[in-house]
PDB file of N, CA and C in Angstrom:
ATOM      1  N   UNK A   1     -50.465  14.558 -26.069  1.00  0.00           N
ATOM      2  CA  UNK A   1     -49.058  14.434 -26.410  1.00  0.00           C
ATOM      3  C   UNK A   1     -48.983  13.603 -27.703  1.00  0.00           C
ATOM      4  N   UNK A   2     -48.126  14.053 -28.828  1.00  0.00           N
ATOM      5  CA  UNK A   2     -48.076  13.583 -29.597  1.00  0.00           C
ATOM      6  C   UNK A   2     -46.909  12.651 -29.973  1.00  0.00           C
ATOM      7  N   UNK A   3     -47.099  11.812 -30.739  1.00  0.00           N
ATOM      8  CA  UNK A   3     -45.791  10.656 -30.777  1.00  0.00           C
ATOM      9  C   UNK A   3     -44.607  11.202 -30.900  1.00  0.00           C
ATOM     10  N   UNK A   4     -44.213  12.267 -31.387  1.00  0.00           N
ATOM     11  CA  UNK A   4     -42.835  13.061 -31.384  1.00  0.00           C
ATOM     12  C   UNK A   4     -42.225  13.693 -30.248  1.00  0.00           C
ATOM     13  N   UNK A   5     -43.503  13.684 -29.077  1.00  0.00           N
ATOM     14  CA  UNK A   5     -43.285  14.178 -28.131  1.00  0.00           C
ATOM     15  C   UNK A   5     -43.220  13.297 -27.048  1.00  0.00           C
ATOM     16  N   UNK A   6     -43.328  12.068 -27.021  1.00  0.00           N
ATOM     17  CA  UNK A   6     -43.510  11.278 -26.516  1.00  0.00           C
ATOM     18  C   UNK A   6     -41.872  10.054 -26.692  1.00  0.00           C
ATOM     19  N   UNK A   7     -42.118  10.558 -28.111  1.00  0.00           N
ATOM     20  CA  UNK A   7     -40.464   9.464 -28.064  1.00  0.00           C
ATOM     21  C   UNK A   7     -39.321  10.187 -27.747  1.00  0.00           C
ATOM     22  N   UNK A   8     -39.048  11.877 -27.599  1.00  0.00           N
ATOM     23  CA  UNK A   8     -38.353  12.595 -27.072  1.00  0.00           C
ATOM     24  C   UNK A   8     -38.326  12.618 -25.431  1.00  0.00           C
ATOM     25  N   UNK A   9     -39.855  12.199 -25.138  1.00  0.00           N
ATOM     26  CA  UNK A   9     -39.578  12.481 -23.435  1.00  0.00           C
ATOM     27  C   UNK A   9     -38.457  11.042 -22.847  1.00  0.00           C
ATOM     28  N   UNK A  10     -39.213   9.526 -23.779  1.00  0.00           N
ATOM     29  CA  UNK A  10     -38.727   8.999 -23.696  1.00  0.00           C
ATOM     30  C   UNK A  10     -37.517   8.495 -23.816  1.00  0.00           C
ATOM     31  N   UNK A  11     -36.532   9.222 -24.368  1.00  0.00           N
ATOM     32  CA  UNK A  11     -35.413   9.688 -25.260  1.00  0.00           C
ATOM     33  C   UNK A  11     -34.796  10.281 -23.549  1.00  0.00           C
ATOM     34  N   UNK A  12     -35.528  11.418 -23.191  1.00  0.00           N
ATOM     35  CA  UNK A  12     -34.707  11.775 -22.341  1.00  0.00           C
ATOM     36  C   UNK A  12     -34.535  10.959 -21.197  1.00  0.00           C
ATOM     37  N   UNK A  13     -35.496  10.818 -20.631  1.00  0.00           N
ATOM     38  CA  UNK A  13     -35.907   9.883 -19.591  1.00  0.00           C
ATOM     39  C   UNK A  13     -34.259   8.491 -19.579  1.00  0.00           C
ATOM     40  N   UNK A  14     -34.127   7.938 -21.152  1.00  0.00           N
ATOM     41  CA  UNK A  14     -33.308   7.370 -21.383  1.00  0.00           C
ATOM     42  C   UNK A  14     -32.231   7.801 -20.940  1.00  0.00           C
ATOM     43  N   UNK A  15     -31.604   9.032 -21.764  1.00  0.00           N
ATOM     44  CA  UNK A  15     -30.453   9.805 -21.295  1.00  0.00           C
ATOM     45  C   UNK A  15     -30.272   9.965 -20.070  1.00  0.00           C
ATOM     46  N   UNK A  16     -30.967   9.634 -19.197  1.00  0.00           N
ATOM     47  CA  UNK A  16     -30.956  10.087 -17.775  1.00  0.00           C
ATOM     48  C   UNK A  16     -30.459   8.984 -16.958  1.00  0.00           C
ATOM     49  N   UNK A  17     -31.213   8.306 -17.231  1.00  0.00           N
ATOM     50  CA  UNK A  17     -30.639   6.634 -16.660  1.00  0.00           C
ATOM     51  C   UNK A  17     -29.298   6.094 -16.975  1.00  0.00           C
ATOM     52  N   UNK A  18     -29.153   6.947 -18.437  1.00  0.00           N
ATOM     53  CA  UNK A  18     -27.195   6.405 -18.991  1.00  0.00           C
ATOM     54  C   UNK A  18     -26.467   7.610 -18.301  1.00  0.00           C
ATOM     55  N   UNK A  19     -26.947   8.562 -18.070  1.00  0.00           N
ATOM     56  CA  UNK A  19     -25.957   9.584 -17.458  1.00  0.00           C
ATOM     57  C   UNK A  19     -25.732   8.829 -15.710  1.00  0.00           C
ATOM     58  N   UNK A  20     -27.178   8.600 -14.974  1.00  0.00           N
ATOM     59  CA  UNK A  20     -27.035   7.938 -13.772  1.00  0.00           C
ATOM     60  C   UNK A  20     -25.913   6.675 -13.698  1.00  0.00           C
ATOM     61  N   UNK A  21     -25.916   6.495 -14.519  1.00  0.00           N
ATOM     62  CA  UNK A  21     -25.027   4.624 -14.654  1.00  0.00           C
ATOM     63  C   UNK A  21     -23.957   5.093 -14.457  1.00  0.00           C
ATOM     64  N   UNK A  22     -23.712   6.318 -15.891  1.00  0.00           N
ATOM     65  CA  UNK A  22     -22.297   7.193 -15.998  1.00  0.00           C
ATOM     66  C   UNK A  22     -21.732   7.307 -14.848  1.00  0.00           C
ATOM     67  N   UNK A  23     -22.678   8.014 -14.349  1.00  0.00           N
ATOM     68  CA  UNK A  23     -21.954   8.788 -13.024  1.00  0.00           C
ATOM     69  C   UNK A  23     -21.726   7.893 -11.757  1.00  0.00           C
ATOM     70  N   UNK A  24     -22.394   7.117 -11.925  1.00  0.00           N
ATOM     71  CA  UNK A  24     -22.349   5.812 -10.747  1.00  0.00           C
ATOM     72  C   UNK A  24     -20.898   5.152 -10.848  1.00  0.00           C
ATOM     73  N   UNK A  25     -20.708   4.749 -12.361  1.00  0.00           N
ATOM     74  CA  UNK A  25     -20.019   3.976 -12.773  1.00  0.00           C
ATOM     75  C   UNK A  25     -18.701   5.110 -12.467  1.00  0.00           C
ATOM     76  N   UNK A  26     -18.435   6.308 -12.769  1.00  0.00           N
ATOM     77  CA  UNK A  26     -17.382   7.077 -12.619  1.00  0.00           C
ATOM     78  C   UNK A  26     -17.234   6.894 -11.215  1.00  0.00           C
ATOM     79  N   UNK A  27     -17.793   7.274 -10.207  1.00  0.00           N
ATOM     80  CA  UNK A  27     -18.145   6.896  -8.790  1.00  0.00           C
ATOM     81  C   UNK A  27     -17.175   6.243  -8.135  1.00  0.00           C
ATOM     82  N   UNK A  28     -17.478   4.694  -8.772  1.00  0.00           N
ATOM     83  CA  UNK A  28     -16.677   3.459  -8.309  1.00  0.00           C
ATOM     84  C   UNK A  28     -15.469   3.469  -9.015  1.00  0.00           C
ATOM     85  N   UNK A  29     -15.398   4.091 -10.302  1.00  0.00           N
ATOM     86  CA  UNK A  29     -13.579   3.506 -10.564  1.00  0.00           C
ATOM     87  C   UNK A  29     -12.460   4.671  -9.634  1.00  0.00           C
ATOM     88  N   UNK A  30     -13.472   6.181  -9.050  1.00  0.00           N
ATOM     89  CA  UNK A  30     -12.736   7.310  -8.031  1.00  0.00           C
ATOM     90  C   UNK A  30     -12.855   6.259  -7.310  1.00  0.00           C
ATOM     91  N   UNK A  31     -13.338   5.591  -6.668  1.00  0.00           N
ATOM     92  CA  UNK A  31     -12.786   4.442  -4.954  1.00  0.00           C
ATOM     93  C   UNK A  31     -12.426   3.698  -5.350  1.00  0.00           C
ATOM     94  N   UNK A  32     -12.465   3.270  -6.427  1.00  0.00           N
ATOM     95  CA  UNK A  32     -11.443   1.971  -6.630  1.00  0.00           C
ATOM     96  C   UNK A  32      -9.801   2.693  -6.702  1.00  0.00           C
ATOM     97  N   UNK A  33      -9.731   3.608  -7.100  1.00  0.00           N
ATOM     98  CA  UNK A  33      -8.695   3.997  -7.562  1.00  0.00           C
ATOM     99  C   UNK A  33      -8.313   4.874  -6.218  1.00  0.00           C
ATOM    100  N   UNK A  34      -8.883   5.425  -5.643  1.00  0.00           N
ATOM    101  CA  UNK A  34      -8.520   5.634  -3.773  1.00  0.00           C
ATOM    102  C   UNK A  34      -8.566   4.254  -3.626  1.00  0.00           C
ATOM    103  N   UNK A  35      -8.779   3.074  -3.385  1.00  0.00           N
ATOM    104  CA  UNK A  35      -8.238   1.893  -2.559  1.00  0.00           C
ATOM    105  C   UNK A  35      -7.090   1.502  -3.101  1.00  0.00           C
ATOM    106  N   UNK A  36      -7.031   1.900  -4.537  1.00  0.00           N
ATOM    107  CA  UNK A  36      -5.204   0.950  -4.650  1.00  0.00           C
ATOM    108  C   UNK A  36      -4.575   1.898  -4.176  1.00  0.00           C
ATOM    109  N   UNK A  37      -4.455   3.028  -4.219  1.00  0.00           N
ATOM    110  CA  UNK A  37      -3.983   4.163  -4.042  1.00  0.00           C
ATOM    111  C   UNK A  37      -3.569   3.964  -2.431  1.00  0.00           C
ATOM    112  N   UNK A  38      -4.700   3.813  -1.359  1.00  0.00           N
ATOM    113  CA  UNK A  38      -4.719   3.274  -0.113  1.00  0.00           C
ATOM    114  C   UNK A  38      -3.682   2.093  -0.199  1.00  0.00           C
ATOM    115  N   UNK A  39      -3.723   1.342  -0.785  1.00  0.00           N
ATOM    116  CA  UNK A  39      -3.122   0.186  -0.708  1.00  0.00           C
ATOM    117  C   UNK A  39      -1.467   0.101  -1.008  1.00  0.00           C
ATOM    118  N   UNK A  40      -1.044   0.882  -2.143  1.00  0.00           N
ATOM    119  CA  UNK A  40       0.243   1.237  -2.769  1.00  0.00           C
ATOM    120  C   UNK A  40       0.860   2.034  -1.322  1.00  0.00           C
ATOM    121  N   UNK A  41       0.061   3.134  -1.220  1.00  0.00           N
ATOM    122  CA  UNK A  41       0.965   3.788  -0.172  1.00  0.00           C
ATOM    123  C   UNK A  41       1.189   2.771   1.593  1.00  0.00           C
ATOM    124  N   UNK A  42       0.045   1.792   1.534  1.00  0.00           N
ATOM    125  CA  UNK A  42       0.159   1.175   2.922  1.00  0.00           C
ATOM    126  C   UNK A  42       1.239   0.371   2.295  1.00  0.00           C
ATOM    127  N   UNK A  43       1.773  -0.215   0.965  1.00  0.00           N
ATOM    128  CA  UNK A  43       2.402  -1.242   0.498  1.00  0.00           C
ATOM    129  C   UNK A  43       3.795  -0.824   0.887  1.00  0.00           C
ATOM    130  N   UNK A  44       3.922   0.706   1.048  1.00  0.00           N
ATOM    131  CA  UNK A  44       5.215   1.533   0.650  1.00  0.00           C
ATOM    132  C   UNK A  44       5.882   1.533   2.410  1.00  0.00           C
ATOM    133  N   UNK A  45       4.887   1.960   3.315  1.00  0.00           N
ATOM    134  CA  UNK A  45       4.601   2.306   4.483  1.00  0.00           C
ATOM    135  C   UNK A  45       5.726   0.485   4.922  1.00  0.00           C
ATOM    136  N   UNK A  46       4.901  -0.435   4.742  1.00  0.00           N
ATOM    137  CA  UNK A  46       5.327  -1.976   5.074  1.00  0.00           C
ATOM    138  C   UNK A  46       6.718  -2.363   4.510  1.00  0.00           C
ATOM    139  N   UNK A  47       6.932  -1.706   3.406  1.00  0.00           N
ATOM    140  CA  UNK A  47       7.956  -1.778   3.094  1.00  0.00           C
ATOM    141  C   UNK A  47       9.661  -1.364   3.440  1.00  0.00           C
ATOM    142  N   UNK A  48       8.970   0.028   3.658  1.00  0.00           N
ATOM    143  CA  UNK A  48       9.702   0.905   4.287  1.00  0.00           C
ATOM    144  C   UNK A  48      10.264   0.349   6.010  1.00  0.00           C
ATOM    145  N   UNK A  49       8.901  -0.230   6.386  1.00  0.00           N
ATOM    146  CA  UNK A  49       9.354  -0.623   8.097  1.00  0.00           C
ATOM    147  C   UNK A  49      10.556  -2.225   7.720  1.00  0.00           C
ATOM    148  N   UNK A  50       9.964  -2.810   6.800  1.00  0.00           N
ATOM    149  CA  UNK A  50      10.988  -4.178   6.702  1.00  0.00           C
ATOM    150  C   UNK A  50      12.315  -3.805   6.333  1.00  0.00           C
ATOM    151  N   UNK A  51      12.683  -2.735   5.556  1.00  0.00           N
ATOM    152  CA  UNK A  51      13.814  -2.180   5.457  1.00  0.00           C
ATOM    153  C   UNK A  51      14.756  -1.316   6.766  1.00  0.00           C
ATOM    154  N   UNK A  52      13.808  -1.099   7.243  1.00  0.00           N
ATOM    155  CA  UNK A  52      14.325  -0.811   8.839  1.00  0.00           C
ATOM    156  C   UNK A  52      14.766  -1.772  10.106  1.00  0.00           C
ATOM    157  N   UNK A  53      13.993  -2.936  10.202  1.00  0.00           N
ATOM    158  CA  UNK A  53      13.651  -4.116  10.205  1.00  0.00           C
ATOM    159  C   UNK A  53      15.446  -4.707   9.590  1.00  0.00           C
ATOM    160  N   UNK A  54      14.898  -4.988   8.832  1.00  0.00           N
ATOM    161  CA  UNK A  54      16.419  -5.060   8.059  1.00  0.00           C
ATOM    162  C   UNK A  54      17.530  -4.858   8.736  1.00  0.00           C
ATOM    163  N   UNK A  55      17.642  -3.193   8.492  1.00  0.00           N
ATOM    164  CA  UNK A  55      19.005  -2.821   8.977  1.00  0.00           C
ATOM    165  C   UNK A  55      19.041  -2.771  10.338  1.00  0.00           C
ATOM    166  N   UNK A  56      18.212  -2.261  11.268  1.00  0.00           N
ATOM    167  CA  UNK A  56      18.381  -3.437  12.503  1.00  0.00           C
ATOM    168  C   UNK A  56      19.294  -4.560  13.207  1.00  0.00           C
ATOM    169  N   UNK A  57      18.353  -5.486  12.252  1.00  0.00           N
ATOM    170  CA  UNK A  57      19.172  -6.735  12.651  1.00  0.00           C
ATOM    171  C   UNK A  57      20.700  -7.014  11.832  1.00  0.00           C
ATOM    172  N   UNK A  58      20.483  -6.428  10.986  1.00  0.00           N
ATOM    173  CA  UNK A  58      22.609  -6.124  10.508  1.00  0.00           C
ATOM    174  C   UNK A  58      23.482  -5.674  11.498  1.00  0.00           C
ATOM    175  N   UNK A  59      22.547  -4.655  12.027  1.00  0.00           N
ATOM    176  CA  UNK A  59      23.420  -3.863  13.338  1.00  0.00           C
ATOM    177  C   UNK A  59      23.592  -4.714  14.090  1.00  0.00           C
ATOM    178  N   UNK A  60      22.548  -5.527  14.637  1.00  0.00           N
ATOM    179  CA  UNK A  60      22.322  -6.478  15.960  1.00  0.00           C
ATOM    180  C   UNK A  60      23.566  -7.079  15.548  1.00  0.00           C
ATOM    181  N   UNK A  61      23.818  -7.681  14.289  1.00  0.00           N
ATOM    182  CA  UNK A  61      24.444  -9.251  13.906  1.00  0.00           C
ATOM    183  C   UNK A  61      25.979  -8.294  14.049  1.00  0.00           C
ATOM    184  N   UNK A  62      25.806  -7.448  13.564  1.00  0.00           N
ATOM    185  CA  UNK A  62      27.260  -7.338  13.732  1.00  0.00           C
ATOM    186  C   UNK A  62      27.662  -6.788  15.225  1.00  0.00           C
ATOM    187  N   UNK A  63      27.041  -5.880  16.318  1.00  0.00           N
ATOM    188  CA  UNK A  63      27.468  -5.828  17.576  1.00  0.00           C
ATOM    189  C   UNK A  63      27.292  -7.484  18.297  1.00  0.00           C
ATOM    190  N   UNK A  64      26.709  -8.276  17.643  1.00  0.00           N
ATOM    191  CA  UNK A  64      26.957  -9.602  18.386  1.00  0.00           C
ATOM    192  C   UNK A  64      28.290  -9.943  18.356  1.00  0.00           C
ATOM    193  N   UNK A  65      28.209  -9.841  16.926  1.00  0.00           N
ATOM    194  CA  UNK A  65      29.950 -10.569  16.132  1.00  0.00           C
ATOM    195  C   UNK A  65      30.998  -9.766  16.939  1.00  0.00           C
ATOM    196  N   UNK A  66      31.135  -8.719  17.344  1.00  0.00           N
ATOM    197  CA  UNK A  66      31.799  -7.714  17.781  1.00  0.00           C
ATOM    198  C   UNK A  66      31.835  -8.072  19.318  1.00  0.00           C
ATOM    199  N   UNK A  67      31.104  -8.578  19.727  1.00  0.00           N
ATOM    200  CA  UNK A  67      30.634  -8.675  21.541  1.00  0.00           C
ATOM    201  C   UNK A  67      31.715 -10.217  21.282  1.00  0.00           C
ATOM    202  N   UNK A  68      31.083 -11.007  20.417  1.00  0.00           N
ATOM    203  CA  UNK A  68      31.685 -12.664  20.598  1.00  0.00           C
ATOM    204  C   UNK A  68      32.965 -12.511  20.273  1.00  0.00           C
ATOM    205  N   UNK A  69      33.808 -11.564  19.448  1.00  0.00           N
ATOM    206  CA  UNK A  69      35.045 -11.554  19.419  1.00  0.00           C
ATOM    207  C   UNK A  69      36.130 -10.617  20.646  1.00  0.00           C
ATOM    208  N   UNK A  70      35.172 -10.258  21.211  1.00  0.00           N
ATOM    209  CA  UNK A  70      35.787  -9.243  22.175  1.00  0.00           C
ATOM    210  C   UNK A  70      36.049 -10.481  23.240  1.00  0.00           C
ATOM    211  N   UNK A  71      34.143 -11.124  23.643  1.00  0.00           N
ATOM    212  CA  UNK A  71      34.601 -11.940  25.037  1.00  0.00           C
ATOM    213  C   UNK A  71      35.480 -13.355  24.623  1.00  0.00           C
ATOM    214  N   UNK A  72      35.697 -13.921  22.849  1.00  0.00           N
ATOM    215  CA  UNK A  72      36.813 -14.615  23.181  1.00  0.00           C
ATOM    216  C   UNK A  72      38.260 -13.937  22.965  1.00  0.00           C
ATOM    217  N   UNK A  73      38.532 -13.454  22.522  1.00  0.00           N
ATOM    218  CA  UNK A  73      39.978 -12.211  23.253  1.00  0.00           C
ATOM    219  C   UNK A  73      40.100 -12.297  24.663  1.00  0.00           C
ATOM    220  N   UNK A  74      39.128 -11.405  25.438  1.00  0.00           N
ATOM    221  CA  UNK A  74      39.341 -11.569  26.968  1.00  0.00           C
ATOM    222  C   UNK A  74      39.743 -13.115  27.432  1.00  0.00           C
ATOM    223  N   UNK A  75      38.683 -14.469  26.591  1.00  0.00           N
ATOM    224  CA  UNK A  75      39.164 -15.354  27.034  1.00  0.00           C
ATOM    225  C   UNK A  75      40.291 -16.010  27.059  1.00  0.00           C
ATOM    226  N   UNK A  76      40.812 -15.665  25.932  1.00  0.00           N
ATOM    227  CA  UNK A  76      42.051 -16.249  25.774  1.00  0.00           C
ATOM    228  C   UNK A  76      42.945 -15.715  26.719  1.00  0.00           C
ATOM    229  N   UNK A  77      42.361 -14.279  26.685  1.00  0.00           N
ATOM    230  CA  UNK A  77      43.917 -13.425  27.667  1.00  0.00           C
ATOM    231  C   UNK A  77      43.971 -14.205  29.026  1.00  0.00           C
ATOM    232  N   UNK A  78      42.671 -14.676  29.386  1.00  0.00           N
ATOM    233  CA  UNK A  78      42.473 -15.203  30.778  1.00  0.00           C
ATOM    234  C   UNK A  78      43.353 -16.230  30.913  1.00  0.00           C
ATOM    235  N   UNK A  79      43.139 -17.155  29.482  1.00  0.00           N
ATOM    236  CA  UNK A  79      43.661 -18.689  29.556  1.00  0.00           C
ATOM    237  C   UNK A  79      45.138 -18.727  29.631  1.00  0.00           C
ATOM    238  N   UNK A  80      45.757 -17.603  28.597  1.00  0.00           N
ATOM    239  CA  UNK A  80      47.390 -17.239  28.509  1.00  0.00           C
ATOM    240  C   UNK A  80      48.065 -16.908  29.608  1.00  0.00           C
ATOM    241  N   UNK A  81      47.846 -16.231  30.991  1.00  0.00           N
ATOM    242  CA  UNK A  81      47.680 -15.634  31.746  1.00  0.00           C
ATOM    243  C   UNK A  81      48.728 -16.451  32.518  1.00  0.00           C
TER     244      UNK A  81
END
């Protein structure tokens, strides 16, 4: 083998190891980019339930408010009576 042939194998041999990195390296930013991705939509998911969550307890607060003004009405009617 002659030196021209030798710094070409080596040449490739090179190319091979930067394509491996390449592709490694492409690899990890596809799962990195599925985990935020994972993460945004679980972010959306949590979000979505606290907004439910939310309106909920608006409802609650106001059938309370609604219950406490009813039973003091009745009370009074009792007391007027």
């Amino acid at each position: 083998m002659n030196l021209a042939q030798t710094i070409c194998l080596q040449h490739k041999f090179d190319l091979r190891g930067v394509l491996q990195w390449r592709v490694s390296d492409a690899e990890s930013l596809v799962s990195s980019q599925a985990w935020e991705n994972n993460i945004k939509q679980k972010s959306e998911i949590i979000q979505a339930q606290a907004d439910m969550i939310a309106s909920v307890n608006k409802t609650i607060a106001g059938a309370a408010k609604s219950t406490n003004e009813t039973i003091a009405k009745n009370i009074a009617a009792l007391v007027n009576r």
